[in-house]
C-alpha atoms as a PDB file:
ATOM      1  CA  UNK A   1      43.299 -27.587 -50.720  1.00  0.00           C
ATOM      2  CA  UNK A   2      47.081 -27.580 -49.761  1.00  0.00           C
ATOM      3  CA  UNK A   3      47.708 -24.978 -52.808  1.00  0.00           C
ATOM      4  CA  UNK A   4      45.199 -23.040 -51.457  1.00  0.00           C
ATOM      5  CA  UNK A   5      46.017 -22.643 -48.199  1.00  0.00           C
ATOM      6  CA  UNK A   6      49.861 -22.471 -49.277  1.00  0.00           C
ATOM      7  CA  UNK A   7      48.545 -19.058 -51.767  1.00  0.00           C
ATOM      8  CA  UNK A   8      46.893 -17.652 -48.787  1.00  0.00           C
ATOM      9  CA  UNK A   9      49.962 -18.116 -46.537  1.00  0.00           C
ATOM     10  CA  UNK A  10      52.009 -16.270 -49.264  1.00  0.00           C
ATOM     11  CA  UNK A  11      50.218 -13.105 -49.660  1.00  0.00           C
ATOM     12  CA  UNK A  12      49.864 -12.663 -46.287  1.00  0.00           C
ATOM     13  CA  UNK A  13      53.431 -12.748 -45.727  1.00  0.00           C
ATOM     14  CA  UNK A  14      53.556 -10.541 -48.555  1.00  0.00           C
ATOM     15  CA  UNK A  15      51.428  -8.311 -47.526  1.00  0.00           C
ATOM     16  CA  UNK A  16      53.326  -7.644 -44.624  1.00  0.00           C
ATOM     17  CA  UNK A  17      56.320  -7.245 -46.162  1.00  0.00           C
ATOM     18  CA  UNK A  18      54.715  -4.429 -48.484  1.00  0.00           C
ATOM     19  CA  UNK A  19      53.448  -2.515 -44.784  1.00  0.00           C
ATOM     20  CA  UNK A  20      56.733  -3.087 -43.372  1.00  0.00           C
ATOM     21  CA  UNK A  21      58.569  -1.606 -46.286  1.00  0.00           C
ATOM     22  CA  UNK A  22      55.932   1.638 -46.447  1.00  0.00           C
ATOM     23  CA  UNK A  23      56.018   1.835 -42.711  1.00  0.00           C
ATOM     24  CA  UNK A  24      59.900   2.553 -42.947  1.00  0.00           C
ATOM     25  CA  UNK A  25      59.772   4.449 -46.374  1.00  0.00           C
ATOM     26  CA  UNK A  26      57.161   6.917 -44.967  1.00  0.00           C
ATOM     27  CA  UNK A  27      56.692   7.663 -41.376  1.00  0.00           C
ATOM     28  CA  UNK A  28      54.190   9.614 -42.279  1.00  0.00           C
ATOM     29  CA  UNK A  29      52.034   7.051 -43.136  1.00  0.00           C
ATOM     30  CA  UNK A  30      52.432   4.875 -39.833  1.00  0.00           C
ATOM     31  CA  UNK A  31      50.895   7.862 -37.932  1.00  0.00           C
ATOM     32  CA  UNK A  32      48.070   8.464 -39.826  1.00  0.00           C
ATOM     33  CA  UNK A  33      47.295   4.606 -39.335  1.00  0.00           C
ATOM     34  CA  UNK A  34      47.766   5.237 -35.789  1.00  0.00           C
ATOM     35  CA  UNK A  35      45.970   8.187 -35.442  1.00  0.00           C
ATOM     36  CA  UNK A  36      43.180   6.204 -36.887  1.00  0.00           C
ATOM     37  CA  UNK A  37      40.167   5.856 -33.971  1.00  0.00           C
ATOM     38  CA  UNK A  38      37.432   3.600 -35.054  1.00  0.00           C
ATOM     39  CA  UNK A  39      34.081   5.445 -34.452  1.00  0.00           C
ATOM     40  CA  UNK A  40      32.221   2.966 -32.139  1.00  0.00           C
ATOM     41  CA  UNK A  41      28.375   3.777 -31.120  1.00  0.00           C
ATOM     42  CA  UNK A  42      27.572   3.272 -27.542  1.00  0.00           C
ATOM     43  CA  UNK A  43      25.136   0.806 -26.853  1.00  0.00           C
ATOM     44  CA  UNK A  44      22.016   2.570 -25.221  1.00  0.00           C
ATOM     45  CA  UNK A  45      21.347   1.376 -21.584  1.00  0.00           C
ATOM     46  CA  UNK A  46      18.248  -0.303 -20.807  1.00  0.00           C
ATOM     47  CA  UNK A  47      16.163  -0.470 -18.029  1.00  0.00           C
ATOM     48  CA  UNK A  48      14.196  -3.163 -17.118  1.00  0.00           C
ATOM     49  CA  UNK A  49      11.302  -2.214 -14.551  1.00  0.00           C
ATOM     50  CA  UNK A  50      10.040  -5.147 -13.147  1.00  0.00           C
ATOM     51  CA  UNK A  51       6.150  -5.719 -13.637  1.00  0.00           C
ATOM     52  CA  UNK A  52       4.403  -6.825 -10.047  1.00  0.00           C
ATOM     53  CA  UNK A  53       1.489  -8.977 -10.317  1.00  0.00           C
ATOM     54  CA  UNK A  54      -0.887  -9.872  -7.301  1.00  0.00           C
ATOM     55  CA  UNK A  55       0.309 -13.140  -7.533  1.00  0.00           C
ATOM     56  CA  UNK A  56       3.715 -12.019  -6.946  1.00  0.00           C
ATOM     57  CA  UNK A  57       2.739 -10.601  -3.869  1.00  0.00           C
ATOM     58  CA  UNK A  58       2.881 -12.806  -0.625  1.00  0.00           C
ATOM     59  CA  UNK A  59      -0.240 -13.693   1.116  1.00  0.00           C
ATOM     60  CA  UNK A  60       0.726 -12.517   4.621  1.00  0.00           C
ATOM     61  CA  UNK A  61       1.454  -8.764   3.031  1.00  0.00           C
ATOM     62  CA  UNK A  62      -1.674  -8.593   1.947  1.00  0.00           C
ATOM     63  CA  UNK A  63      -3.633 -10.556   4.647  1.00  0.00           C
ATOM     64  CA  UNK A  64      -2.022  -7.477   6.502  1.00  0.00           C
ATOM     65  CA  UNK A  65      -3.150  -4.269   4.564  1.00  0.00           C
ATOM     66  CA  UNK A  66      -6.647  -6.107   5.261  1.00  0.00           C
ATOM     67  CA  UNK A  67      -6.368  -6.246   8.354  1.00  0.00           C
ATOM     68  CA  UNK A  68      -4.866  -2.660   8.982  1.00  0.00           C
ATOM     69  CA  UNK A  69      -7.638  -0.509   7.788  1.00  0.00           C
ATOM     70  CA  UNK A  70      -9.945   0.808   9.966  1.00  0.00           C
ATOM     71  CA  UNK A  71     -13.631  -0.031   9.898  1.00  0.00           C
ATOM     72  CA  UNK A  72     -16.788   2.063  11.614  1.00  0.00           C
ATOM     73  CA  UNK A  73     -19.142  -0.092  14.134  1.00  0.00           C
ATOM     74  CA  UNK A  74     -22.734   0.654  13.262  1.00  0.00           C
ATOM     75  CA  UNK A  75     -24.575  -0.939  16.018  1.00  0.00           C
ATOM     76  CA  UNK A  76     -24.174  -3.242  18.818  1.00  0.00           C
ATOM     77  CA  UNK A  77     -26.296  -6.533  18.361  1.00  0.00           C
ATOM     78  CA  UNK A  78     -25.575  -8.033  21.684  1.00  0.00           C
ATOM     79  CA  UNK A  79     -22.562  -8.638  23.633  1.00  0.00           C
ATOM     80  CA  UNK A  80     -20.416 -11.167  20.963  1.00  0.00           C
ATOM     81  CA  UNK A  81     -21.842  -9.481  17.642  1.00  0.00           C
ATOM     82  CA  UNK A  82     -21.774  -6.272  16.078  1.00  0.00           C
ATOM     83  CA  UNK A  83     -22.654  -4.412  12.988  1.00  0.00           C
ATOM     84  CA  UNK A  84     -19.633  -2.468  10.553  1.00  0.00           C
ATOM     85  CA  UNK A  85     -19.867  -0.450   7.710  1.00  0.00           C
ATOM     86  CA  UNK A  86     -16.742  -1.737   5.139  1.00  0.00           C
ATOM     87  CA  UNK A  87     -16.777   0.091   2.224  1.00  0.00           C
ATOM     88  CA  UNK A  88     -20.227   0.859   2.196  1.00  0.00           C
ATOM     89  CA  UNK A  89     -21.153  -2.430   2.874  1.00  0.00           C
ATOM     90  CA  UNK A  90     -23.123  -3.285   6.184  1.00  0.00           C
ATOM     91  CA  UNK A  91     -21.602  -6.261   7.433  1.00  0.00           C
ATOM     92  CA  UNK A  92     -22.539  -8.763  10.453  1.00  0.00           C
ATOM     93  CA  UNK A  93     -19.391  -9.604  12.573  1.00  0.00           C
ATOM     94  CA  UNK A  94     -19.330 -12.085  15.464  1.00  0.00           C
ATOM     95  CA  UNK A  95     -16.594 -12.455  17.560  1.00  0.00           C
ATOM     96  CA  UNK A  96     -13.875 -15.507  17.777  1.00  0.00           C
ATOM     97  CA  UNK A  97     -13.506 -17.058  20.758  1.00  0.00           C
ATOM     98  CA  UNK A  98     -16.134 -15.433  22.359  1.00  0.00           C
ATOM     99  CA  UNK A  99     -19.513 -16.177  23.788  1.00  0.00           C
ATOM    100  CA  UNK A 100     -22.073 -13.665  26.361  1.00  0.00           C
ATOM    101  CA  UNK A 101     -25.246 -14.486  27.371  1.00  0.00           C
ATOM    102  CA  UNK A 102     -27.897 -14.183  25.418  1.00  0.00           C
ATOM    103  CA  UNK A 103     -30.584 -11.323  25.010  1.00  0.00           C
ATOM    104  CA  UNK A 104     -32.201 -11.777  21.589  1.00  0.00           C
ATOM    105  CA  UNK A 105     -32.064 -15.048  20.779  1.00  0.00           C
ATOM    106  CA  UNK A 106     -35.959 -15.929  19.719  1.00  0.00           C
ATOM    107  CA  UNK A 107     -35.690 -19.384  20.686  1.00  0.00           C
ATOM    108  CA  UNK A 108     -34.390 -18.486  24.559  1.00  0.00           C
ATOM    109  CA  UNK A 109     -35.436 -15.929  27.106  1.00  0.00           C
ATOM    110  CA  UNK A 110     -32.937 -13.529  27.757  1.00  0.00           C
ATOM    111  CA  UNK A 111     -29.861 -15.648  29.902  1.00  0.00           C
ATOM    112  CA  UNK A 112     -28.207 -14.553  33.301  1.00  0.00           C
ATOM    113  CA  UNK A 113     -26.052 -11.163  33.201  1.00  0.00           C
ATOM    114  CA  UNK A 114     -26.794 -11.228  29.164  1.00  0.00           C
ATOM    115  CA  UNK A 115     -27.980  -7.134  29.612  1.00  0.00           C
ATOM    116  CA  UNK A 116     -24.484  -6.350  31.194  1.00  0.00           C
ATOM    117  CA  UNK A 117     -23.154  -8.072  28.988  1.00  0.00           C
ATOM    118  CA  UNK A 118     -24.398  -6.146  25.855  1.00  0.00           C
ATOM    119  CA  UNK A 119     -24.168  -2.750  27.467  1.00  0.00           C
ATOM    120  CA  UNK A 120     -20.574  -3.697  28.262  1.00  0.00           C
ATOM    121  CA  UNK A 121     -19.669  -3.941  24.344  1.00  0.00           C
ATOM    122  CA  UNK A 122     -22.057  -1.225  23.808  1.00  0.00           C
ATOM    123  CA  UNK A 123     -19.527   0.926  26.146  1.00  0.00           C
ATOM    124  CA  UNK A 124     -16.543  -0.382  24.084  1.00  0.00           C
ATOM    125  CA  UNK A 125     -17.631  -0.308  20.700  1.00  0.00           C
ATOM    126  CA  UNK A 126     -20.412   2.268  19.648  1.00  0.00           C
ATOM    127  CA  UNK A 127     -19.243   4.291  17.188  1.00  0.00           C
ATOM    128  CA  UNK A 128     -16.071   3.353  17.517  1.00  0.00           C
ATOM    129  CA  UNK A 129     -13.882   2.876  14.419  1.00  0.00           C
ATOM    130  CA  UNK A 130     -12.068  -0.626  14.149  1.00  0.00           C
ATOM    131  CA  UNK A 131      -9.579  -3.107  13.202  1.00  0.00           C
ATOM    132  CA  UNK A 132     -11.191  -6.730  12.212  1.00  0.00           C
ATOM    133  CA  UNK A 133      -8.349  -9.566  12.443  1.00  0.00           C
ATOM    134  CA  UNK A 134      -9.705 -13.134  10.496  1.00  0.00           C
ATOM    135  CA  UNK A 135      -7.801 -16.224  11.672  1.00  0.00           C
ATOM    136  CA  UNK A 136      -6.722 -18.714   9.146  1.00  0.00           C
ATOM    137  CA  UNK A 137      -7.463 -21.303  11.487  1.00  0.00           C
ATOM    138  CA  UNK A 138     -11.335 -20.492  11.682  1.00  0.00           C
ATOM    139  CA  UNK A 139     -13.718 -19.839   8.196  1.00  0.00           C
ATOM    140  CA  UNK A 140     -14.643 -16.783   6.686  1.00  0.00           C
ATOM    141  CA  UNK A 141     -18.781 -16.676   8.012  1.00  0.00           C
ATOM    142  CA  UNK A 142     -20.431 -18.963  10.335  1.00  0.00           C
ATOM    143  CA  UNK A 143     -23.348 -20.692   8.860  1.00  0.00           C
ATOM    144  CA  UNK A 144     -25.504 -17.054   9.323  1.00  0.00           C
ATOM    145  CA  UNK A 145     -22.981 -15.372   6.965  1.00  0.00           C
ATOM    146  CA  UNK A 146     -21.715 -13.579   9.843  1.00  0.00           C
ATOM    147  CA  UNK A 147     -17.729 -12.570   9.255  1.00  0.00           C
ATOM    148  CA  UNK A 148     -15.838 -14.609  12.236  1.00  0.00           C
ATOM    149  CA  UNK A 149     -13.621 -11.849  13.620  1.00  0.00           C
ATOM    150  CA  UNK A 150     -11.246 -10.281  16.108  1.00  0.00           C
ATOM    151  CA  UNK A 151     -12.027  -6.996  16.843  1.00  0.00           C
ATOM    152  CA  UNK A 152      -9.412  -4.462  18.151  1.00  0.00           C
ATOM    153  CA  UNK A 153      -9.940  -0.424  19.330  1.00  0.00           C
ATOM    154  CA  UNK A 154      -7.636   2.028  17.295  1.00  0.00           C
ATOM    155  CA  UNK A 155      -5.443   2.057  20.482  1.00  0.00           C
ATOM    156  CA  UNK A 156      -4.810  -1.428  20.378  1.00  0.00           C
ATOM    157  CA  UNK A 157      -7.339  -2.926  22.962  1.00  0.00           C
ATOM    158  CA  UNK A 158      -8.090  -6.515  22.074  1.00  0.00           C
ATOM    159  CA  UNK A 159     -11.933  -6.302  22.562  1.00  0.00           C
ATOM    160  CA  UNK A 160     -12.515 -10.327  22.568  1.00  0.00           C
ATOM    161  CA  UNK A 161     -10.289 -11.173  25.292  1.00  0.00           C
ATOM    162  CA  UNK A 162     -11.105  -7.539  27.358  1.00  0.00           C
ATOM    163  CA  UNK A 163     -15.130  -9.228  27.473  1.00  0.00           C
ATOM    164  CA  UNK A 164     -13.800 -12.303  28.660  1.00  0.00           C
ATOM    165  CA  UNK A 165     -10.795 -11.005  31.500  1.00  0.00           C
ATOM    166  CA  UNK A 166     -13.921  -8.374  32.626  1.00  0.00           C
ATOM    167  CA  UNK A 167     -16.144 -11.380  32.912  1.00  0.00           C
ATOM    168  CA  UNK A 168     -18.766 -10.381  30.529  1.00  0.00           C
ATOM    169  CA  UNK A 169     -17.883 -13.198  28.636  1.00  0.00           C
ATOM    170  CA  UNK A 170     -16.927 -16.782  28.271  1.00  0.00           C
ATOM    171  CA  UNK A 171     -14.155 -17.976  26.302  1.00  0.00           C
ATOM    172  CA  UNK A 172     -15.754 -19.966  23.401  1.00  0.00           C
ATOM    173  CA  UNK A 173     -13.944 -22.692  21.351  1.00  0.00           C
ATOM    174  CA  UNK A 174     -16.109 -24.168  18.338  1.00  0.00           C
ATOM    175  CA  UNK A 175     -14.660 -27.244  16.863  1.00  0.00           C
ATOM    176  CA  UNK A 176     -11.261 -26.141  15.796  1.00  0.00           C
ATOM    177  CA  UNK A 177      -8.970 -24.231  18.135  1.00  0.00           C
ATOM    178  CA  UNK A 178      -8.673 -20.790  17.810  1.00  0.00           C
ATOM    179  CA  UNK A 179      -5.263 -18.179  17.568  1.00  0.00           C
ATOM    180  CA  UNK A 180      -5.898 -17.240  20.757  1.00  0.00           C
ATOM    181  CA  UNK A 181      -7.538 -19.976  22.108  1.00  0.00           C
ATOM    182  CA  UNK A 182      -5.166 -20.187  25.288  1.00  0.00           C
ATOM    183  CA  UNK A 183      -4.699 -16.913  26.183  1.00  0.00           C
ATOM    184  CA  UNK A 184      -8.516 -16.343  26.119  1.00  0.00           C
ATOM    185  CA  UNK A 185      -8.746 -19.562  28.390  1.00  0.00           C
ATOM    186  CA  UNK A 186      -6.227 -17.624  30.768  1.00  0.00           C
ATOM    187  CA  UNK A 187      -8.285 -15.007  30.715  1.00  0.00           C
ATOM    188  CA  UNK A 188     -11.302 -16.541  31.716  1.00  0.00           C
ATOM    189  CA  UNK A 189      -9.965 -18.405  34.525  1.00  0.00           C
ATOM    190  CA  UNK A 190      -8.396 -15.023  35.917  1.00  0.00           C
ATOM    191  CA  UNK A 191     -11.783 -13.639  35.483  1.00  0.00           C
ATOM    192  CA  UNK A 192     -13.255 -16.409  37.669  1.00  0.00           C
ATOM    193  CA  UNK A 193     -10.442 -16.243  40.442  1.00  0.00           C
ATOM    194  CA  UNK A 194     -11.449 -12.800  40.820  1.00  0.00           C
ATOM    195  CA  UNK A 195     -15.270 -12.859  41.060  1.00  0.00           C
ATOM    196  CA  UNK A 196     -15.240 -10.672  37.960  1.00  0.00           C
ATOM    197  CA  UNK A 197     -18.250  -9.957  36.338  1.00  0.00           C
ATOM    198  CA  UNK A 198     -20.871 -12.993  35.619  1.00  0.00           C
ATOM    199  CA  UNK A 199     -18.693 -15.026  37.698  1.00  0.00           C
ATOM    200  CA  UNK A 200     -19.294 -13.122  40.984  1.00  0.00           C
ATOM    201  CA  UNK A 201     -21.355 -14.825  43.700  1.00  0.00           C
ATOM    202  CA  UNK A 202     -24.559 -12.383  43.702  1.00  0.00           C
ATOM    203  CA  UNK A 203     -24.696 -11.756  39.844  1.00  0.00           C
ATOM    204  CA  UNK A 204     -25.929 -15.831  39.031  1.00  0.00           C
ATOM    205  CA  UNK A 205     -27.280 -18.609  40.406  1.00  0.00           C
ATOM    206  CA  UNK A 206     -24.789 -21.702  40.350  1.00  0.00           C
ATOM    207  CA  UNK A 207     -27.639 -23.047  37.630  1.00  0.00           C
ATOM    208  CA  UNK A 208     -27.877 -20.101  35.773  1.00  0.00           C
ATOM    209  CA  UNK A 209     -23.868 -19.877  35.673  1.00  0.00           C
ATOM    210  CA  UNK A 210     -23.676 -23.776  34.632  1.00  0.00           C
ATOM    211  CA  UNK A 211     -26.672 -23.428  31.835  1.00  0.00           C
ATOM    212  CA  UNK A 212     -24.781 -20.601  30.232  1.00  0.00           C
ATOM    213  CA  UNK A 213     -21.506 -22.786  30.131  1.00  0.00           C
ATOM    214  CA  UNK A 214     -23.149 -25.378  28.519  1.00  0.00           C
ATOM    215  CA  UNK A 215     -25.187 -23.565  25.955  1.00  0.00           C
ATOM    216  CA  UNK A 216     -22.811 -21.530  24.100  1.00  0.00           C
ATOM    217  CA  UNK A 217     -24.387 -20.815  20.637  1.00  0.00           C
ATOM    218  CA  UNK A 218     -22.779 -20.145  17.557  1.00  0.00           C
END
């Protein structure tokens, strides 16, 4: 091995000697070495466009273009429940958070200021394209398959809490807090303050009032 490496050593030094001694004996042929550029290929440049998956987008960005688009109400069932087409689809939507007195409800005749009620949202809402706002904190349907909703005007009016600040409405928690929960409460008690609606003196009975605050439905 030490011959070997020894050999190797020597022709190497010879074979600089022999380019030293050709380098000096002909000029010539150190600039033609120089002058030698070694063709090199440039390396194509690649671009990598990233593939997006639904999973890879985040909930909250998509919860949002939901909630964005625009829906048309189809008819007014009573004061806290309407009817929207989405997509073709006729869908049932009752309101979060919100509960008027009741006008078709087969099982009770039709409660204090429930009319005014109805015709108030009827006002509001008829034909009226919409936003629908679900809240994380509620489900999907209630147990009639109705879609649990906000519902907002295209210019931004919040159409649960306007009901209950008008006094068409009372605010309506069911079992779980709501979003919104204490600014509807706020809204009710202003609504109260200022005789508004089903809370003014010569609209209910103090019975009728009380019954209706302790039979919110669903």
């Amino acid at each position: 091995m030490k011959k070997l490496i020894q050999s190797k050593n020597l022709r190497l030094i010879i074979g600089a000697i022999l380019f030293l001694v050709l380098t000096s004996m002909f000029p010539e042929f150190k600039n033609e070495l120089e002058n030698i550029t070694p063709e090199i290929t440039p390396i194509p440049t690649i671009t990598v466009i990233p593939t997006i998956t639904p999973n890879a987008i985040p909930t909250k960005i998509i919860e949002a273009s939901k909630s964005s688009s625009l829906v048309k109400v189809t008819k007014i069932v009573d004061g806290d429940t309407i009817k929207v087409n989405i997509g073709g689809s006729i869908e049932t939507v009752r309101m979060i958070g919100v509960d008027t007195p009741e006008i078709k409800d087969p099982r009770k005749t039709v409660q204090c200021f429930g009319k005014e009620a109805s015709t108030r949202t009827k006002e509001l809402l008829e034909n009226q394209m919409v936003k629908l706002e679900a809240d994380s904190t509620q489900n999907d349907r209630d147990k009639y398959s109705r879609l649990l909703r906000y519902i907002y005007l295209e210019n931004g009016t919040f159409i649960n809490k306007k009901l209950i600040e008008e006094g068409y409405a009372f605010e309506y928690t069911y079992q779980i807090p709501y979003l919104y929960q204490a600014e509807f409460k706020a809204a009710q008690k202003l609504a109260k303050t200022n005789n508004l609606g089903l809370w003014n003196e010569n609209s209910c009975s103090d019975s009728a009032k009380q019954n209706l605050d302790s039979t919110k439905k669903n």
